[in-house]
PDB file of N, CA and C in Angstrom:
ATOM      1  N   UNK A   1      59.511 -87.072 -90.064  1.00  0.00           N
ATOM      2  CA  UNK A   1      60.144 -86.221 -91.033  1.00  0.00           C
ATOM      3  C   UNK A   1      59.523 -86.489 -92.407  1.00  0.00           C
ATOM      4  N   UNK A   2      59.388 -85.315 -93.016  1.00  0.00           N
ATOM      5  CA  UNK A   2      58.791 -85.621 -94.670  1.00  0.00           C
ATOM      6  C   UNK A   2      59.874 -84.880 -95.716  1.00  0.00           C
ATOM      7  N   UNK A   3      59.350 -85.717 -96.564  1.00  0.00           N
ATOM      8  CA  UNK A   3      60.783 -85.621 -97.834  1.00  0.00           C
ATOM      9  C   UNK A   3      59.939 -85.450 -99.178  1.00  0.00           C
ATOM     10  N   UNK A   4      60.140 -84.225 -99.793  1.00  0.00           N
ATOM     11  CA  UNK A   4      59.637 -84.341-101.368  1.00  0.00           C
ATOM     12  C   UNK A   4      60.044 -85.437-102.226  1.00  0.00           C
ATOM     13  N   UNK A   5      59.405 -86.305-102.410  1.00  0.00           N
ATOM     14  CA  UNK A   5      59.731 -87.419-103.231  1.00  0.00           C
ATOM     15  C   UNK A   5      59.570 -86.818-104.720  1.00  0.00           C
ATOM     16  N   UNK A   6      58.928 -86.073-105.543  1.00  0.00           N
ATOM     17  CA  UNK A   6      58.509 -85.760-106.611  1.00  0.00           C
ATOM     18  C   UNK A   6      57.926 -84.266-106.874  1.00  0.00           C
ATOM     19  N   UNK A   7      58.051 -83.398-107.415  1.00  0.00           N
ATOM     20  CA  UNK A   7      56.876 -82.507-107.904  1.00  0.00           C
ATOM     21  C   UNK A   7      57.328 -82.167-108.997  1.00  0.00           C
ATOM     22  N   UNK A   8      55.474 -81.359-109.589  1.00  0.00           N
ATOM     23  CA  UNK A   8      55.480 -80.411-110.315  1.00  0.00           C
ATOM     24  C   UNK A   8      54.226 -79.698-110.682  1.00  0.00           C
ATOM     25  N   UNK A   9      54.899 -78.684-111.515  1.00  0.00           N
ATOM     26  CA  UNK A   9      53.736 -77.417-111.335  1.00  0.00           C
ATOM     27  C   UNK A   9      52.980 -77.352-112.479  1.00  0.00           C
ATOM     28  N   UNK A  10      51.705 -77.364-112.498  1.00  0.00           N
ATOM     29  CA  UNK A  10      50.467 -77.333-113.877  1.00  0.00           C
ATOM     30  C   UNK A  10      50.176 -75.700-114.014  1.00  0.00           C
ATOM     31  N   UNK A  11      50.587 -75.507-114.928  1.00  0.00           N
ATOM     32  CA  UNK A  11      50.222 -73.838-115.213  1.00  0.00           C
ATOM     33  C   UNK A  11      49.383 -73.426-116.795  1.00  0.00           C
ATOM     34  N   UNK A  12      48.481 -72.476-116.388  1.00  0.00           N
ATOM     35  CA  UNK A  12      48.147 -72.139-117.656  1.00  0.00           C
ATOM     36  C   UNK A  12      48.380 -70.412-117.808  1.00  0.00           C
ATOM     37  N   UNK A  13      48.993 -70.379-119.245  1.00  0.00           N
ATOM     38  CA  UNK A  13      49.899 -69.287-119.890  1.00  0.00           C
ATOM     39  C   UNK A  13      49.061 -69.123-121.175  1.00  0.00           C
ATOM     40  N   UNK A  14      48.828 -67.580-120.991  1.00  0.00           N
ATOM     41  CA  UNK A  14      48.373 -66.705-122.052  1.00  0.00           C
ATOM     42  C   UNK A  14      49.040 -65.554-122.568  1.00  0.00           C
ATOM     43  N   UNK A  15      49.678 -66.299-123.968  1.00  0.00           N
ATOM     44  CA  UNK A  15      50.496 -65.265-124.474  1.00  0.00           C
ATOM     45  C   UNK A  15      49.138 -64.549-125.129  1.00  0.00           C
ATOM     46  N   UNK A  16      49.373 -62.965-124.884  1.00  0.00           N
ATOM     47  CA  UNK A  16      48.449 -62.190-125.272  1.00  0.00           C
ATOM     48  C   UNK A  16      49.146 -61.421-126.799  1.00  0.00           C
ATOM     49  N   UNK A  17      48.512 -61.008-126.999  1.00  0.00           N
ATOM     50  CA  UNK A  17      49.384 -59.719-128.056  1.00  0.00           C
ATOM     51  C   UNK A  17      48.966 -58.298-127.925  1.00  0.00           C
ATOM     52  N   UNK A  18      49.890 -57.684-128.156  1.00  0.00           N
ATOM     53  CA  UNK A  18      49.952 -56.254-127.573  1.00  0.00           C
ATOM     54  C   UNK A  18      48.858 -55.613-128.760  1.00  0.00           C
ATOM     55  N   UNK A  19      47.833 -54.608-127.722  1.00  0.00           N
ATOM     56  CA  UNK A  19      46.777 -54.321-128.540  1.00  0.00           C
ATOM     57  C   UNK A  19      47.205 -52.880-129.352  1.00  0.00           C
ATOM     58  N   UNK A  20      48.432 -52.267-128.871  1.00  0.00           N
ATOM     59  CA  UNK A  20      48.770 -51.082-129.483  1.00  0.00           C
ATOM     60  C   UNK A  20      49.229 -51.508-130.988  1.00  0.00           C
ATOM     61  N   UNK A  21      49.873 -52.174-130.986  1.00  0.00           N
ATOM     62  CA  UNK A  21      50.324 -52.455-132.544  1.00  0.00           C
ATOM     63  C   UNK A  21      49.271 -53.385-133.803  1.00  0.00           C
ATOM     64  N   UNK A  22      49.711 -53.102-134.776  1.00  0.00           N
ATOM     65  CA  UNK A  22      49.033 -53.958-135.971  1.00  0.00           C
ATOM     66  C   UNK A  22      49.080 -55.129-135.437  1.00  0.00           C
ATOM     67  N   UNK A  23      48.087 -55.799-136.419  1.00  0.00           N
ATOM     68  CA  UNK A  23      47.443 -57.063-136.010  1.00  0.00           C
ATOM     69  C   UNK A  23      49.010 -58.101-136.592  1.00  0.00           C
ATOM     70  N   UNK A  24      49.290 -57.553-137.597  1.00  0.00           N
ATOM     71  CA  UNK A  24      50.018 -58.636-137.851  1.00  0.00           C
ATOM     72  C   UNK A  24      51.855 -58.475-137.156  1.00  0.00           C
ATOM     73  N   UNK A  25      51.723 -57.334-136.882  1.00  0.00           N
ATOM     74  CA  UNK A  25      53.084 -56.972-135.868  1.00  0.00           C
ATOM     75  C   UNK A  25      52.752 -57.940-134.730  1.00  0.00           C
ATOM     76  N   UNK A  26      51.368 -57.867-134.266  1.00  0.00           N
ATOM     77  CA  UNK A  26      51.485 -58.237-132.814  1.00  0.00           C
ATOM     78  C   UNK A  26      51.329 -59.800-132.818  1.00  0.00           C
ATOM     79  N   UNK A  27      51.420 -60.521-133.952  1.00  0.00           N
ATOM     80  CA  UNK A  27      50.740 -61.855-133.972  1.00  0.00           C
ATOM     81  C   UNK A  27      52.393 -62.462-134.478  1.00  0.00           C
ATOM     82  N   UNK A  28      53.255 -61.611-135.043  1.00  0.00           N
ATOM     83  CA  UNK A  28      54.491 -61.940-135.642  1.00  0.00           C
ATOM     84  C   UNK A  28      55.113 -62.084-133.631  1.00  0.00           C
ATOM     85  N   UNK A  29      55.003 -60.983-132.708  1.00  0.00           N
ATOM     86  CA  UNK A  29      56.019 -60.910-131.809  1.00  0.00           C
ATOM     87  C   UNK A  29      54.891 -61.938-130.703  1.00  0.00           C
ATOM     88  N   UNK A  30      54.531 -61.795-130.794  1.00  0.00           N
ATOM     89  CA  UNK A  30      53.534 -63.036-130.491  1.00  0.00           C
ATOM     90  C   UNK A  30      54.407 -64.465-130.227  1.00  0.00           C
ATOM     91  N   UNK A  31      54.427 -64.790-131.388  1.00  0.00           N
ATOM     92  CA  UNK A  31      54.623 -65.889-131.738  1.00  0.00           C
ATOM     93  C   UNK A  31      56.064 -66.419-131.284  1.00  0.00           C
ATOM     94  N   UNK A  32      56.716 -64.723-131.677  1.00  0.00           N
ATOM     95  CA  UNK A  32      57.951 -64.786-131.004  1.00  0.00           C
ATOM     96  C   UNK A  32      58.296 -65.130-129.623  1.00  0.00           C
ATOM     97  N   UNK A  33      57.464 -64.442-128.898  1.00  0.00           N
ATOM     98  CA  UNK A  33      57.673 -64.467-127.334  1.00  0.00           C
ATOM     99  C   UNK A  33      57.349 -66.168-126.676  1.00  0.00           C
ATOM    100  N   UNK A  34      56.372 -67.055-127.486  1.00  0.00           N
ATOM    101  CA  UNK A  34      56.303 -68.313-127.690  1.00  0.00           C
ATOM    102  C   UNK A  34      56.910 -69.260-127.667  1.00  0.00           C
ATOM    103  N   UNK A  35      58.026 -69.177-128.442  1.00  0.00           N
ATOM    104  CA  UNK A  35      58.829 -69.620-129.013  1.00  0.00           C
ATOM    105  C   UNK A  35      60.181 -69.329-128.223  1.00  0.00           C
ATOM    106  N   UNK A  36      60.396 -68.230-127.700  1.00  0.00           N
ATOM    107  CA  UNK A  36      61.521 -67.989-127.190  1.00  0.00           C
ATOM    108  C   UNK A  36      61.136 -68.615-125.385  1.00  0.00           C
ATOM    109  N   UNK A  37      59.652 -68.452-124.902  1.00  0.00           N
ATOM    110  CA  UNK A  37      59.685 -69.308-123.691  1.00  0.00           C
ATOM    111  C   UNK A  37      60.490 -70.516-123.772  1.00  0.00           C
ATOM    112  N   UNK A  38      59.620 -71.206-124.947  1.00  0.00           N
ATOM    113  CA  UNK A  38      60.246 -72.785-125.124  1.00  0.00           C
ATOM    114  C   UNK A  38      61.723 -72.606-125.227  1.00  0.00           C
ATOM    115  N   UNK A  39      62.461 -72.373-125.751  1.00  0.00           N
ATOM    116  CA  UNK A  39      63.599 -72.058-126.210  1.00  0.00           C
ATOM    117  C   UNK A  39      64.512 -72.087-124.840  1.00  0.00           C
ATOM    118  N   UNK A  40      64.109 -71.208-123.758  1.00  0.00           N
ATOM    119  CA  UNK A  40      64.590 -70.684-122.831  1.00  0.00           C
ATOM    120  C   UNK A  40      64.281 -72.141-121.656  1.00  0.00           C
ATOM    121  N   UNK A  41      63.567 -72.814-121.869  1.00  0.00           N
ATOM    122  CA  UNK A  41      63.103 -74.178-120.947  1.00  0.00           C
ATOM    123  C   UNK A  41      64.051 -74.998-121.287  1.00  0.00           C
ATOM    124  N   UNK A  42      64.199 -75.118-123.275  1.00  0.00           N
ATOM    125  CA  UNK A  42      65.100 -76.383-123.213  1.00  0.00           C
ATOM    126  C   UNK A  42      66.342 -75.917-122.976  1.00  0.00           C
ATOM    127  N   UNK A  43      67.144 -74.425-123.039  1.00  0.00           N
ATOM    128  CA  UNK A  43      68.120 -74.293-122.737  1.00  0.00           C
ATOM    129  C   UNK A  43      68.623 -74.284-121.175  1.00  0.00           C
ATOM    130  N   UNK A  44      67.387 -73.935-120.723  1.00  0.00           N
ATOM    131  CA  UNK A  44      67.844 -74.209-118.816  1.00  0.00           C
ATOM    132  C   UNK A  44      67.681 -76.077-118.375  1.00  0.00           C
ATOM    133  N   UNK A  45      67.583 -76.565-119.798  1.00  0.00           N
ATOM    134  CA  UNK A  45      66.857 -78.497-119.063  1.00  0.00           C
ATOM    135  C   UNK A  45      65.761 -78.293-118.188  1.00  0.00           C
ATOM    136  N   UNK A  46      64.703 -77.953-118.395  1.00  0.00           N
ATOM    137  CA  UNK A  46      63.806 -77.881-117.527  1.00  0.00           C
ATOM    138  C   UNK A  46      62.894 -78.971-118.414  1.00  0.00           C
ATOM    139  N   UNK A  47      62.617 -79.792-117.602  1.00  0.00           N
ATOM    140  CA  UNK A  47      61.636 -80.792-118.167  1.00  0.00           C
ATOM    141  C   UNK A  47      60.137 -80.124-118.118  1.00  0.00           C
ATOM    142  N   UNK A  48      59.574 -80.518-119.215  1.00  0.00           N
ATOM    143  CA  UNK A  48      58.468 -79.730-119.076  1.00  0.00           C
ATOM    144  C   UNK A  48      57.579 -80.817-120.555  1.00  0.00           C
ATOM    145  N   UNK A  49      56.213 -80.821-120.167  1.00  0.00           N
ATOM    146  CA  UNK A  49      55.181 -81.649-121.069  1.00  0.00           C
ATOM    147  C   UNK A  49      53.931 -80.833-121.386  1.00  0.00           C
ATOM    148  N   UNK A  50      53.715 -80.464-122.922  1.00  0.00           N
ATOM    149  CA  UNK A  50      52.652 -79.366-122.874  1.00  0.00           C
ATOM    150  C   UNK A  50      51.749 -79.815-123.457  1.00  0.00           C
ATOM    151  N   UNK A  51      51.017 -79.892-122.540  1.00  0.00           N
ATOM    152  CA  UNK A  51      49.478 -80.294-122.133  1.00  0.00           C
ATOM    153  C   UNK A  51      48.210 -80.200-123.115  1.00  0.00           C
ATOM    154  N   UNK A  52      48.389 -78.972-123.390  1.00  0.00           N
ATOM    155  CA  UNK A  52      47.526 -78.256-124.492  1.00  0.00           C
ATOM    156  C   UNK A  52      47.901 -77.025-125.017  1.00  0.00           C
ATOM    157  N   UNK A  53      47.501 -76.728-126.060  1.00  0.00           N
ATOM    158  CA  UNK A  53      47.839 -75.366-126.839  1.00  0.00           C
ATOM    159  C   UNK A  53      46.351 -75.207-127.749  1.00  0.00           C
ATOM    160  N   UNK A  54      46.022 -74.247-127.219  1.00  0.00           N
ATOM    161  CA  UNK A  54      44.998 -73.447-128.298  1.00  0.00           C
ATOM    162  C   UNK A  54      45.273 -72.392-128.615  1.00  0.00           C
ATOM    163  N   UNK A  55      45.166 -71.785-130.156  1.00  0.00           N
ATOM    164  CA  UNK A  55      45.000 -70.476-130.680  1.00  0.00           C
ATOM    165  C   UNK A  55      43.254 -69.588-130.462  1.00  0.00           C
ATOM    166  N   UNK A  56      43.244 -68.953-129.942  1.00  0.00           N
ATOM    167  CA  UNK A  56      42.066 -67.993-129.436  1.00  0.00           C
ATOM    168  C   UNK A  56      41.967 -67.131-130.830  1.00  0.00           C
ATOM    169  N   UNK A  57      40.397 -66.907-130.633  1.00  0.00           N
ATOM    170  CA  UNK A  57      40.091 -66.120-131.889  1.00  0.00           C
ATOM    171  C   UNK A  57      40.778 -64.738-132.471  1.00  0.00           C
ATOM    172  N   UNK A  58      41.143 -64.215-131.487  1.00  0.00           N
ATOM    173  CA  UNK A  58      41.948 -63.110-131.443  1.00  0.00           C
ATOM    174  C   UNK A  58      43.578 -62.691-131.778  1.00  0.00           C
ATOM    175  N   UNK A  59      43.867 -64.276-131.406  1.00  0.00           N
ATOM    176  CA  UNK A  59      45.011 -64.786-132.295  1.00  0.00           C
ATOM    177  C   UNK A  59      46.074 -64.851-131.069  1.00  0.00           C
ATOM    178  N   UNK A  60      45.841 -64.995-129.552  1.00  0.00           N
ATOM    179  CA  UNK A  60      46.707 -65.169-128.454  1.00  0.00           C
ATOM    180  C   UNK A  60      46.880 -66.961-128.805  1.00  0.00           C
ATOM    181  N   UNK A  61      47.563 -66.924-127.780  1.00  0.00           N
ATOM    182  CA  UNK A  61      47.426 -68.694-127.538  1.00  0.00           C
ATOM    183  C   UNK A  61      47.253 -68.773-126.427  1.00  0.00           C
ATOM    184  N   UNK A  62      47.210 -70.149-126.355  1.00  0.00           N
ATOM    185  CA  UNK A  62      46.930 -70.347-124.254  1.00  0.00           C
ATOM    186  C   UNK A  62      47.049 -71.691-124.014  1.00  0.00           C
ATOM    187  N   UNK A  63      48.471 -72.308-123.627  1.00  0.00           N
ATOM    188  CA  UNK A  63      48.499 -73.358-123.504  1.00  0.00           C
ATOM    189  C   UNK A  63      48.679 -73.415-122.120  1.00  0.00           C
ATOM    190  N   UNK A  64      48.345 -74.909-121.635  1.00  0.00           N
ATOM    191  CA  UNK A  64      48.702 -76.065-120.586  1.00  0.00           C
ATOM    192  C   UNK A  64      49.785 -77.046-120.554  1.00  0.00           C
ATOM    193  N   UNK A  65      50.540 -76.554-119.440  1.00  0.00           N
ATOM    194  CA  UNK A  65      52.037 -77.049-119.331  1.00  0.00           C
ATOM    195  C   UNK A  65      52.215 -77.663-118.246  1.00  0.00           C
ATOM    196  N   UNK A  66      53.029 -78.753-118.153  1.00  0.00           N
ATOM    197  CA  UNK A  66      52.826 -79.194-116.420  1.00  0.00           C
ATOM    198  C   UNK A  66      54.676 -79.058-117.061  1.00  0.00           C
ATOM    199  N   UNK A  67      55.426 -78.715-116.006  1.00  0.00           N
ATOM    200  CA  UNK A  67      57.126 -78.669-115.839  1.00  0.00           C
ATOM    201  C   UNK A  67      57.314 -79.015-114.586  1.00  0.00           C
ATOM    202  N   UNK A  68      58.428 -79.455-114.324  1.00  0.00           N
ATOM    203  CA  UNK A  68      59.451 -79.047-113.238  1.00  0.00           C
ATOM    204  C   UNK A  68      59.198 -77.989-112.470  1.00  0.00           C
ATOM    205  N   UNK A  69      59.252 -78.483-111.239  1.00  0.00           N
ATOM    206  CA  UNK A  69      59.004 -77.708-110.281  1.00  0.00           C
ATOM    207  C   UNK A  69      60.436 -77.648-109.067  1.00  0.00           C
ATOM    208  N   UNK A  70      60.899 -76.060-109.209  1.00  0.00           N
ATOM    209  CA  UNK A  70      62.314 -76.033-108.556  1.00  0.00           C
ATOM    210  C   UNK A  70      63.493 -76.765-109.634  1.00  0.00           C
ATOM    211  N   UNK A  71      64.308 -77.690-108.521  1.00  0.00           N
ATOM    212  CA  UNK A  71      64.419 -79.068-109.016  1.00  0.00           C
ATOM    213  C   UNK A  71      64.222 -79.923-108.674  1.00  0.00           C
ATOM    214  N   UNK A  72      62.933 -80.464-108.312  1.00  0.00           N
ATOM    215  CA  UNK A  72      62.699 -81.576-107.694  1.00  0.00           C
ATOM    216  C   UNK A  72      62.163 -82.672-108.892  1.00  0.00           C
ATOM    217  N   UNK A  73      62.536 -83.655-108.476  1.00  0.00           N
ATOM    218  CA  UNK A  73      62.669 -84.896-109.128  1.00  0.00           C
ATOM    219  C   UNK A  73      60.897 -85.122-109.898  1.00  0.00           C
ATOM    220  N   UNK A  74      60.829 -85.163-110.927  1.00  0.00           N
ATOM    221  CA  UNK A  74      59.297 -85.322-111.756  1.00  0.00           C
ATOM    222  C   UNK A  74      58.588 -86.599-111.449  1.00  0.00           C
ATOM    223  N   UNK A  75      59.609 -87.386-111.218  1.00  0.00           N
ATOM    224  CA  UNK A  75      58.624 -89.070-111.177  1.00  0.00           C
ATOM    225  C   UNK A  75      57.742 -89.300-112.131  1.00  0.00           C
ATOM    226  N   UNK A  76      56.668 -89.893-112.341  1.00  0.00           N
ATOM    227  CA  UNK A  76      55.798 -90.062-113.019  1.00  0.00           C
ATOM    228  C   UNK A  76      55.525 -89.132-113.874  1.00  0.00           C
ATOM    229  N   UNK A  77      55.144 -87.680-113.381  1.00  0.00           N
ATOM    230  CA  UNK A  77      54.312 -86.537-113.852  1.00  0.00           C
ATOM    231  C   UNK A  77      54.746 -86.610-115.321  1.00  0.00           C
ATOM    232  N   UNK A  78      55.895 -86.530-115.550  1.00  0.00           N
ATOM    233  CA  UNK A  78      56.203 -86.069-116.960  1.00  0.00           C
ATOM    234  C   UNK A  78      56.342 -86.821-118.052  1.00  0.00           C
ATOM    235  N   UNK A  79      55.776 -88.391-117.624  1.00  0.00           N
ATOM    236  CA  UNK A  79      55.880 -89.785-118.465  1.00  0.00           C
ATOM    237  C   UNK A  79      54.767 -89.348-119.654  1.00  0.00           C
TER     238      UNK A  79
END
């Protein structure tokens, strides 16, 4: 028999910005939509460690996140 002792999931996320609108509309809701991920992680307790964040020339971001996976127990991963 096998038993999940630990996981979690490494993802990379590209908030884009919407090309229909102004540059600075789309870099304002941007930022928003950003911000409200995080927001929405610490309000569910989702453990989560972010990895990396870059701003792209274009003005997206694109970070590296390793979180919680399900709910299974993080162990190490998130030290």
């Amino acid at each position: 028999m096998k038993r999940i002792k630990s996981a979690c999931i490494c993802q990379t996320i590209h908030f884009q910005k919407k090309e229909d609108l102004d540059h600075e509309l789309a870099i304002r809701e941007l930022r928003a939509e950003y911000e409200t991920y995080f927001r929405l992680l610490d309000k569910r307790r989702i453990p989560y460690r972010l990895v990396k964040e870059e701003t792209l020339p274009d003005g997206s971001i694109l970070i590296h996140i390793m979180r919680q996976y399900n709910m299974y127990p993080t162990g190490d991963y998130l030290k």
